[in-house]
Protein backbone atom coordinates (compact mmCIF):
# COMPACT_ATOMS: atom_id res chain seq x y z
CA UNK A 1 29.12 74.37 -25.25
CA UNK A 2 26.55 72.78 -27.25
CA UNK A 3 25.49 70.56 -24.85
CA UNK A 4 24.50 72.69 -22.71
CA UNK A 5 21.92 73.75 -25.17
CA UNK A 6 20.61 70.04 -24.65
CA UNK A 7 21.23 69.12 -20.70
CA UNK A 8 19.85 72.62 -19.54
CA UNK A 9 15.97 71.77 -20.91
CA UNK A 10 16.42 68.36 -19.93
CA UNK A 11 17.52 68.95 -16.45
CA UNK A 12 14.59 71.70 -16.52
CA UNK A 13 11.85 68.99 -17.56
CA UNK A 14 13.11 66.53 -15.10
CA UNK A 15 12.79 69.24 -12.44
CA UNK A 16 9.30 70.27 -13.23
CA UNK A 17 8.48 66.57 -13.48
CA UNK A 18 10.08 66.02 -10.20
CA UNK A 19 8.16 69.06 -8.50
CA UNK A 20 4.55 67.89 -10.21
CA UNK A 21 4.83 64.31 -8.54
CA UNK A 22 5.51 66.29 -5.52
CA UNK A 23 2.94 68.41 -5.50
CA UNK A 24 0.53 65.38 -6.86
CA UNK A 25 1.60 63.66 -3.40
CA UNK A 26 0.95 66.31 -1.12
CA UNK A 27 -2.81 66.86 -2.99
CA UNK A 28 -3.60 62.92 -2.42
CA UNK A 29 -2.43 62.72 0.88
CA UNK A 30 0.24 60.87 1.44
CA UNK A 31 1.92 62.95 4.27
CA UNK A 32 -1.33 62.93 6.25
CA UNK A 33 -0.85 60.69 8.56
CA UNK A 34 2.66 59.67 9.41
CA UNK A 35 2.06 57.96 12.70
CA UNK A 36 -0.13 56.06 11.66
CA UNK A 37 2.49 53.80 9.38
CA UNK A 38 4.25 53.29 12.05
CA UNK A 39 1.79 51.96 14.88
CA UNK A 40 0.79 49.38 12.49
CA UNK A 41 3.91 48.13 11.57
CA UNK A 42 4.45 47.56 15.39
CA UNK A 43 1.00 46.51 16.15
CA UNK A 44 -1.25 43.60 15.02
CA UNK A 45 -4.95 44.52 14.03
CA UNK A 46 -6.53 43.90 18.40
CA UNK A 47 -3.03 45.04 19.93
CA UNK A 48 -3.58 48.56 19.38
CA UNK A 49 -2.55 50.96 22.21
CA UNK A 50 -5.02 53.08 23.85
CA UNK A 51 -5.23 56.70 23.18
């Protein structure tokens, strides 16, 4: 029973961590352009397709 006393915080703090990065990834933009990734994987810098 004790260590539930102990894992609960912990599991808390890890959570709120968790959420924070999260939220610090969606502030610095890294789900603005998901297309974009992929094109130039596929695509050299003079193949690009026209749009």
């Amino acid at each position: 029973m004790t260590d539930y006393f102990f894992l609960i915080p912990v599991a808390l703090v890890l959570g709120a961590v968790a959420l924070g990065a999260f939220m610090w990834s969606l502030r610095s933009g890294q789900y603005d352009d998901l297309a974009g990734a992929a094109e130039r994987i596929l695509f050299e810098n003079g193949d690009r397709p026209d749009d």
